[in-house]
Protein backbone atom coordinates (compact mmCIF):
# COMPACT_ATOMS: atom_id res chain seq x y z
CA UNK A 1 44.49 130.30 124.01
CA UNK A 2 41.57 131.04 126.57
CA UNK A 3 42.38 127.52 128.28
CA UNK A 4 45.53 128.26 129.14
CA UNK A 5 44.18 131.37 131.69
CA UNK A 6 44.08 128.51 134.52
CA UNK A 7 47.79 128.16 134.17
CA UNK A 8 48.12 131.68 134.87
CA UNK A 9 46.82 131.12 138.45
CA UNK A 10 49.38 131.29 141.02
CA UNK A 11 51.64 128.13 140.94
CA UNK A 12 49.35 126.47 143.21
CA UNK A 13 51.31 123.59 143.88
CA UNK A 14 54.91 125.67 145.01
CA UNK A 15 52.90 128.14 146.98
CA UNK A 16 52.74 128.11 151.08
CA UNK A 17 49.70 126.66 152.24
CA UNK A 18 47.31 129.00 154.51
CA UNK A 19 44.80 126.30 154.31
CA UNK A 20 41.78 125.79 156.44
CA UNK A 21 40.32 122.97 157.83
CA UNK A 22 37.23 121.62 156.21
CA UNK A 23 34.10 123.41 156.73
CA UNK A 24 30.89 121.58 157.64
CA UNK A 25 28.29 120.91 155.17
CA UNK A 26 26.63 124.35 154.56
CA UNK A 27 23.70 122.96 152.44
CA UNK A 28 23.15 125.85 150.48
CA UNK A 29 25.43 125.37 147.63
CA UNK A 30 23.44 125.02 144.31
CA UNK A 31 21.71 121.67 144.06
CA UNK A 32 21.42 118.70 142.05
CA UNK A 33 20.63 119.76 138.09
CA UNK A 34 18.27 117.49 135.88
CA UNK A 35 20.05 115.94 132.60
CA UNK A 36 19.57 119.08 130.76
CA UNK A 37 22.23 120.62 133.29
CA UNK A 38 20.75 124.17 133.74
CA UNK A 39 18.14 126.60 135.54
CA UNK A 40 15.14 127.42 135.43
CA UNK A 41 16.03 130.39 132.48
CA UNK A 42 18.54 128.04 130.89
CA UNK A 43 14.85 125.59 130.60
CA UNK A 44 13.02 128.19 129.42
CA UNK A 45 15.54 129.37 126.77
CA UNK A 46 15.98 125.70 125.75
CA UNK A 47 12.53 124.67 125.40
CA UNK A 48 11.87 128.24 123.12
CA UNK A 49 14.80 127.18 120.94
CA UNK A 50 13.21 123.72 120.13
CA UNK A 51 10.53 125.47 119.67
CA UNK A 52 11.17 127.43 116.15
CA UNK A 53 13.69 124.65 115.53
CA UNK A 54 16.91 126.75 116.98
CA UNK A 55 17.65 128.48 114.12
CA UNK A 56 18.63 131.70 113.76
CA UNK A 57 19.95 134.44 111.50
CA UNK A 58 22.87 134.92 109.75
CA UNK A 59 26.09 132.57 108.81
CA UNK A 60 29.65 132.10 109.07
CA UNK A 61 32.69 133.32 106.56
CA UNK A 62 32.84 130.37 104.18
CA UNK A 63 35.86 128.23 104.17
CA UNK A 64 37.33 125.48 105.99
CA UNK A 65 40.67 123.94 107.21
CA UNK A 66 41.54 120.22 107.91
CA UNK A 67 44.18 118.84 110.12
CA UNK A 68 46.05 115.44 110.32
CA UNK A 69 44.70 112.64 112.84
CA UNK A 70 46.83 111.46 115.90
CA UNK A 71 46.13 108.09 117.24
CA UNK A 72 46.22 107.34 121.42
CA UNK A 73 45.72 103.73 122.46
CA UNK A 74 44.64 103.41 126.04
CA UNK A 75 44.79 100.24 127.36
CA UNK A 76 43.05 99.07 130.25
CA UNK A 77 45.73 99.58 133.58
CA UNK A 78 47.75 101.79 131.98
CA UNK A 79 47.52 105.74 132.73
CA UNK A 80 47.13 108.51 130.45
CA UNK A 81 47.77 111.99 132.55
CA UNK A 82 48.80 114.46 129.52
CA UNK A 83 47.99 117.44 129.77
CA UNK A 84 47.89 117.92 133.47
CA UNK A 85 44.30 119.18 134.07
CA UNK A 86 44.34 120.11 137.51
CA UNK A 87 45.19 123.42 138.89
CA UNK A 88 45.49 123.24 141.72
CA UNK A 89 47.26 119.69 142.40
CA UNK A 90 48.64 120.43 145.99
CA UNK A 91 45.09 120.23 147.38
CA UNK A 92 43.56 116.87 147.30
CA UNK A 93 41.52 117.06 150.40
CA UNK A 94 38.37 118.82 151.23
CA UNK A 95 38.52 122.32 152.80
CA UNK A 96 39.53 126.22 152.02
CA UNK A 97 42.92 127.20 150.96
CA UNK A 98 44.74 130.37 149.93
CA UNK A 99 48.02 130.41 148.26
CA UNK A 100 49.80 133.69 148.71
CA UNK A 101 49.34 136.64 150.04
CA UNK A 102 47.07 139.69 151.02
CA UNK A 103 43.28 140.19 150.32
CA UNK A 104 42.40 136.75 149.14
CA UNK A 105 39.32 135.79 147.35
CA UNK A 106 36.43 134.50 149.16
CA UNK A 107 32.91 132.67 148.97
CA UNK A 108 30.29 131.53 150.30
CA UNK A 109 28.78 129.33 150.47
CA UNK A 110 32.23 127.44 151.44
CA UNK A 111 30.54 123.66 151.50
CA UNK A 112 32.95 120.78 151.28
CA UNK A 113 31.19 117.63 151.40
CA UNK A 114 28.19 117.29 149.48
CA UNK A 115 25.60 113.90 148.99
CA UNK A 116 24.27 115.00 145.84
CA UNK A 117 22.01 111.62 145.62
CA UNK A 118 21.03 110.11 142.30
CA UNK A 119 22.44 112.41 140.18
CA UNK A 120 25.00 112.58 137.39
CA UNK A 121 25.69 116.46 137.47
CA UNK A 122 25.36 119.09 140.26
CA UNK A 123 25.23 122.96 140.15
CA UNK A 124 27.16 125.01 141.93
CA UNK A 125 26.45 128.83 142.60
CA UNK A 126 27.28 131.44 145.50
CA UNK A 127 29.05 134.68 145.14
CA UNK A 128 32.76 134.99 145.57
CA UNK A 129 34.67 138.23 146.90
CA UNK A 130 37.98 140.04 145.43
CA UNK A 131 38.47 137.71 142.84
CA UNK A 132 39.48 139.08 139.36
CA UNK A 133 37.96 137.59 136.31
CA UNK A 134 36.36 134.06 136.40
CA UNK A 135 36.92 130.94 138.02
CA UNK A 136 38.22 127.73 137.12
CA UNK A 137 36.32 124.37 138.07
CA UNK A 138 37.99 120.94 138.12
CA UNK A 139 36.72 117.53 138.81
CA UNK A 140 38.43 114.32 139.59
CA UNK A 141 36.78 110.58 140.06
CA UNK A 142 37.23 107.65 142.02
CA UNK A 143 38.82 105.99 138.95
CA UNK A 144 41.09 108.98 138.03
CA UNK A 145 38.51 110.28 135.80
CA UNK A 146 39.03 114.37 135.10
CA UNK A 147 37.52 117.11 133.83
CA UNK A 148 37.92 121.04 133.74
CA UNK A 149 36.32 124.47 132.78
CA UNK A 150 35.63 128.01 133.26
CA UNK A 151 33.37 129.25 135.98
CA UNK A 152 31.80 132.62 134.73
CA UNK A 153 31.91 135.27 137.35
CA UNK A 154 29.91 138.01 137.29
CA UNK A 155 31.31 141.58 138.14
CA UNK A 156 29.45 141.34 141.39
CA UNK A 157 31.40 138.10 142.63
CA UNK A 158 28.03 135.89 141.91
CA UNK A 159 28.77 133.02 139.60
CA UNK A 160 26.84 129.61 138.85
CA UNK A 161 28.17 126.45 136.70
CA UNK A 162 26.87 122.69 136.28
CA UNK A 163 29.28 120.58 136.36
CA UNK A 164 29.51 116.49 135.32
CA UNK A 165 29.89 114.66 138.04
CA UNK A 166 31.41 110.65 138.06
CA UNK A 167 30.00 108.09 139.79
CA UNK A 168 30.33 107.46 143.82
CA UNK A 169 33.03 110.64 145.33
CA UNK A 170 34.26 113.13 143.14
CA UNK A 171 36.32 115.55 144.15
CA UNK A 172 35.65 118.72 143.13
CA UNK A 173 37.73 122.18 142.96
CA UNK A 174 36.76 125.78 142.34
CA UNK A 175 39.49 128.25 142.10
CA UNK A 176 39.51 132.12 141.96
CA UNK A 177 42.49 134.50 141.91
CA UNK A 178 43.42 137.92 141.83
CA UNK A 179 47.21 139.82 141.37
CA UNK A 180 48.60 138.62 144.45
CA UNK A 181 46.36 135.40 146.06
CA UNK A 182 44.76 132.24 145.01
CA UNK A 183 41.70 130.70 146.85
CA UNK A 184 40.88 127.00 146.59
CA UNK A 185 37.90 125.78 147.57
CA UNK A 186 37.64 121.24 147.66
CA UNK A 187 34.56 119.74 147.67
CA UNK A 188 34.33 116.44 147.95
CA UNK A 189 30.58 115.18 146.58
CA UNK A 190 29.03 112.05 146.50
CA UNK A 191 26.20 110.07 144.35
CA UNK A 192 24.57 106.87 144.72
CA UNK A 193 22.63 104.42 142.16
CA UNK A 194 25.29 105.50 139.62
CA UNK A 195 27.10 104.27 136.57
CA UNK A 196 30.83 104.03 135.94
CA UNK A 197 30.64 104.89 132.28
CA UNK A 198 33.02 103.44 129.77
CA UNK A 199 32.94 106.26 127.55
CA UNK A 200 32.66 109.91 128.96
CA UNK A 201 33.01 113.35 126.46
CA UNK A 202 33.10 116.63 127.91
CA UNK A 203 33.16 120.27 125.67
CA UNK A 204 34.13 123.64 126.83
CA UNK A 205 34.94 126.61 125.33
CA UNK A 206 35.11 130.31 125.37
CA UNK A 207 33.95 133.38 126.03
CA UNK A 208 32.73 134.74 122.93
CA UNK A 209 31.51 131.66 121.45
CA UNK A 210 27.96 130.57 121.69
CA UNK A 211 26.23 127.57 121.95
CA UNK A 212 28.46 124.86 121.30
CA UNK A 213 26.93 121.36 120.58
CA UNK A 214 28.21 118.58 121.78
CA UNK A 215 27.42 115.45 119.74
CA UNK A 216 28.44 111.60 119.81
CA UNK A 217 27.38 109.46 116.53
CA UNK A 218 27.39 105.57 117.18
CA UNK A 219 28.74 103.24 114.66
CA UNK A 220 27.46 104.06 110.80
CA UNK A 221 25.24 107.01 112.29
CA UNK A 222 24.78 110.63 111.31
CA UNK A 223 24.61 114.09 112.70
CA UNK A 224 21.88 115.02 113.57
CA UNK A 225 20.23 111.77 113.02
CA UNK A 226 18.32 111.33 116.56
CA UNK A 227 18.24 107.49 115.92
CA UNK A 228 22.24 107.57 116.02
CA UNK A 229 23.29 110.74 117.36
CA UNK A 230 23.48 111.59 121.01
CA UNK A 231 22.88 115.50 121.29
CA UNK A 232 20.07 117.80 122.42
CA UNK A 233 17.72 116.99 120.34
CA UNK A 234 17.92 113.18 121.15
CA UNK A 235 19.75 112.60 124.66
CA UNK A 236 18.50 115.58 127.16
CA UNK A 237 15.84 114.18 129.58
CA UNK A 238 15.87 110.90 126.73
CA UNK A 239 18.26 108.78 125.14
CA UNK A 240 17.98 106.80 121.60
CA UNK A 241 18.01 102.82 122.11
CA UNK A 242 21.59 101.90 120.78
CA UNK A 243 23.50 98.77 121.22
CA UNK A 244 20.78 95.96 122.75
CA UNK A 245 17.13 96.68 121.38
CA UNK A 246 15.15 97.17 124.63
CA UNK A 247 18.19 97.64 127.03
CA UNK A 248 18.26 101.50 128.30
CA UNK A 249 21.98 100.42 130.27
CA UNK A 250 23.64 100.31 127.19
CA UNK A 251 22.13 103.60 125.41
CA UNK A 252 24.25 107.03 125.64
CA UNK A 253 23.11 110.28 128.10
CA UNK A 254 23.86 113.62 127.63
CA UNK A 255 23.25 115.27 130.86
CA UNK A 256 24.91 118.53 131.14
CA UNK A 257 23.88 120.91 128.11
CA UNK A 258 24.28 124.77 127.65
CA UNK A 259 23.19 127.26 124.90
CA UNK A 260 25.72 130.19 126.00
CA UNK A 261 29.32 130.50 126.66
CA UNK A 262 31.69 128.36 128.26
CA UNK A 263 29.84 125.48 128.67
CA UNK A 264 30.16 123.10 130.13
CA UNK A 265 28.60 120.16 127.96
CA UNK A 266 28.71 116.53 128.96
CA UNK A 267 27.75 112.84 127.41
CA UNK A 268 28.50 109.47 128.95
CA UNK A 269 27.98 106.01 127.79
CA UNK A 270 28.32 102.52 129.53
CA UNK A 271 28.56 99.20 127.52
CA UNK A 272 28.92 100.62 124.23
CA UNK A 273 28.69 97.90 121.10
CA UNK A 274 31.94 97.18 119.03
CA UNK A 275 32.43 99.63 116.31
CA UNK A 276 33.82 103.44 115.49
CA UNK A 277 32.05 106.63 117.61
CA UNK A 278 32.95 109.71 116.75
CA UNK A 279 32.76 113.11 118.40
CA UNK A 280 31.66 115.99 116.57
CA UNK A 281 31.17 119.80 117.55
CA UNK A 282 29.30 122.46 115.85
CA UNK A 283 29.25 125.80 116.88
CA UNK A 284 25.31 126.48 116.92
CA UNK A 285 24.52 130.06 117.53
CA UNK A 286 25.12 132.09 114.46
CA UNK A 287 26.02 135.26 116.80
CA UNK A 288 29.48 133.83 117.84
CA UNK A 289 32.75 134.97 117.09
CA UNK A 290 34.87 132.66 114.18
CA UNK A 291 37.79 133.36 116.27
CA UNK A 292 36.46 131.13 119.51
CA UNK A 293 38.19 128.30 120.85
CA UNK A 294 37.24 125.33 123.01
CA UNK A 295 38.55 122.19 124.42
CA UNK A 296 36.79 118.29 124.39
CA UNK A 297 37.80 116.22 126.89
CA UNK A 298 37.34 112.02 126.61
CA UNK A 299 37.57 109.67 129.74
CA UNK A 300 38.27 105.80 128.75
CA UNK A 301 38.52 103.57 132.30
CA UNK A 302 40.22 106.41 133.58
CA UNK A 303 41.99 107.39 130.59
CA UNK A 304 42.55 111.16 129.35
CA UNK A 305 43.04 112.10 126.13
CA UNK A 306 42.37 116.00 125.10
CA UNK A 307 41.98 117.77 121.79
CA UNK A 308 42.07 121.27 121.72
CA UNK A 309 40.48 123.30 118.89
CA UNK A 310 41.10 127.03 117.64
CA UNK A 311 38.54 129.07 115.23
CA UNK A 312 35.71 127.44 115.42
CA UNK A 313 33.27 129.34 113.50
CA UNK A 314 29.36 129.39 113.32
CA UNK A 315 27.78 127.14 111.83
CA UNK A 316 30.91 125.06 111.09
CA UNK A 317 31.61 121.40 112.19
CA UNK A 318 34.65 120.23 114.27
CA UNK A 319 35.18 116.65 113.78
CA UNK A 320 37.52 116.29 117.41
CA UNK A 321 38.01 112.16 117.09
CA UNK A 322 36.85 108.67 116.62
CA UNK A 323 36.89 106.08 119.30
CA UNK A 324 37.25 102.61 118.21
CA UNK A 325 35.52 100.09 120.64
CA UNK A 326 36.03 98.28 122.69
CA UNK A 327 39.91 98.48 121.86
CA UNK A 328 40.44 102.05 122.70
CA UNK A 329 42.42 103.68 120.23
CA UNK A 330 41.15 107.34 120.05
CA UNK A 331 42.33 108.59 116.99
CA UNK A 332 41.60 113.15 117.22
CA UNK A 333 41.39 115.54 114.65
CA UNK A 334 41.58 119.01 113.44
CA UNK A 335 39.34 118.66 110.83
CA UNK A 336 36.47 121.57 110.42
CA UNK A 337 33.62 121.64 107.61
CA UNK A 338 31.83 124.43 106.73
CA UNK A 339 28.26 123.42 107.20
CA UNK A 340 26.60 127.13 106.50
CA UNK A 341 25.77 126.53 103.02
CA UNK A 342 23.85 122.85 104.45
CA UNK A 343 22.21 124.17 107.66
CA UNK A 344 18.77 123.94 108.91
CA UNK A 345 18.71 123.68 112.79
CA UNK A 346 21.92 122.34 112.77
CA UNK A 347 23.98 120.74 109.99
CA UNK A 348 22.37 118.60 107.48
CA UNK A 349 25.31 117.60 106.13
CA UNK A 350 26.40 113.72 105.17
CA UNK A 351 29.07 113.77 108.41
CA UNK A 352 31.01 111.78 109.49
């Protein structure tokens, strides 16, 4: 499956180090992105999709397929590491490295520390030299949060990605390769005035699927219900009042959202109120493939637990898990509905 191209990167870990030192803060190295989590085209795209109500033509092959539901408890103190998402786990300190040998990759800018400010995702962009295909980004928090995805690289070596960011330092990796060298680039970046969510969802996903939607339903919501669903239409730039009438701490964010490939998309929430969420994915854009594949990743405390998905078609529904509060049994699924016949700007159907 696509995900499993990081792997193929030079066994990071085993490889002699030819690291540099940290490099001084170069300044230049994206900026800060606003809760929608994109540029200025990514804006424009967004705001003339809500605009005819992002539909589109066309469908998906009817059909669907349902899989069986595996339950992971995560306690509070305990530690959930499977599967390992880091890449490149023998660099846990800021600076350049390349593992192996002859013309390396290489970019600039090469900025390792980074004080992003009040801000809950950051984009990162630059151009990157003799690397083959894309890169792969990975982010880990103070609390042992993590989080990982697919840098798209353009045949030119330019390449730009927003990626989630946890509260206070995160440490943040960008890796490139090509037949015979890997190049590691650590960033550490910091925020201020932040939250350390209790509940954090991240979706990513191919190449030749597009648009993606993340969504998180509260307790006895709906999809698409903007009351009870966190997704663009309800938690970019806003967010619906859950839990507490009148208290915006306890009321979900989603603050990294694409419309392409790859993604990444991100919600967090922080003092959720008792009861089942569940995670749902549709594939939105109509001109994707039924053959993509994508990943969601859920942080609990700390906690991992990923669910990996294959064949997601357009217009279809991927119900990836529930999350029971506040005991934290994350129960994931396989399950997919065919939404095409039941689809007006999304699916209209009666889920979960």
């Amino acid at each position: 499956m696509w995900f499993l191209a990081a792997i193929a990167i030079c066994a990071l870990a085993g490889c002699a180090d030819c690291g540099a030192g940290p490099a001084q803060d170069g300044g230049g190295d994206g900026g800060a992105a606003d809760s929608g989590g994109g540029d200025a085209a990514g804006d424009a795209a967004r705001d003339a999709a809500t605009a005819d109500g992002r539909t589109d033509a066309g469908g998906a092959d009817r059909g669907s397929d349902a899989g069986g539901r595996d339950a992971v408890r995560l306690d509070r103190g305990s530690v959930e590491r499977e599967p390992e998402l880091d890449p490149a786990p023998g660099h846990q300190q800021p600076g350049e490295y390349t593992d192996g040998t002859g013309n390396c990759p290489d970019t600039e800018p090469a900025t390792t520390t980074i004080q992003a400010g009040e801000v809950t995702s950051y984009t990162f962009s630059g151009v990157v030299d003799n690397a083959v295909g894309n890169g792969t980004f990975y982010v880990r928090g103070r609390n042992q949060e993590e989080i990982s995805g697919e840098i798209p690289t353009a045949g030119d070596g330019s390449y730009s990605v927003t990626v989630p960011l946890f509260c206070g330092d995160s440490l943040v990796k960008r890796i490139w390769s090509n037949a015979t060298c890997s190049y590691v680039l650590v960033t550490r970046v910091s925020t201020s005035s932040c939250v350390d969510a209790d509940m954090r969802i991240t979706l990513v996903w191919d190449a030749i699927g597009v648009d993606w939607e993340l969504h998180l339903i509260r307790p006895g919501g709906q999809i698409n219900d903007d009351a009870s669903d966190c997704t663009w239409t309800s938690c970019v730039h806003a967010s619906p009042d859950w839990g507490v009438v009148g208290d915006s701490a306890d009321d979900p964010h989603k603050d990294v959202d694409w419309l392409y490939s790859y993604g990444p998309e991100n919600i967090w929430l922080d003092r959720p109120q008792d009861g089942i969420y569940t995670v749902l994915v549709e594939h939105w854009n109509s001109s994707g493939s039924t053959d993509s594949d994508g990943r969601v990743i859920i942080n609990l405390w700390g906690k991992l637990v990923v669910v990996d998905i294959q064949d997601l078609a357009p217009w279809h529904v991927w119900t990836a898990a529930s999350i029971s509060w506040p005991d934290g049994l994350v129960a994931t699924s396989q399950s997919i509905y065919d939404c095409s016949g039941n689809w007006s700007g999304g699916c209209r159907a009666t889920l979960p």
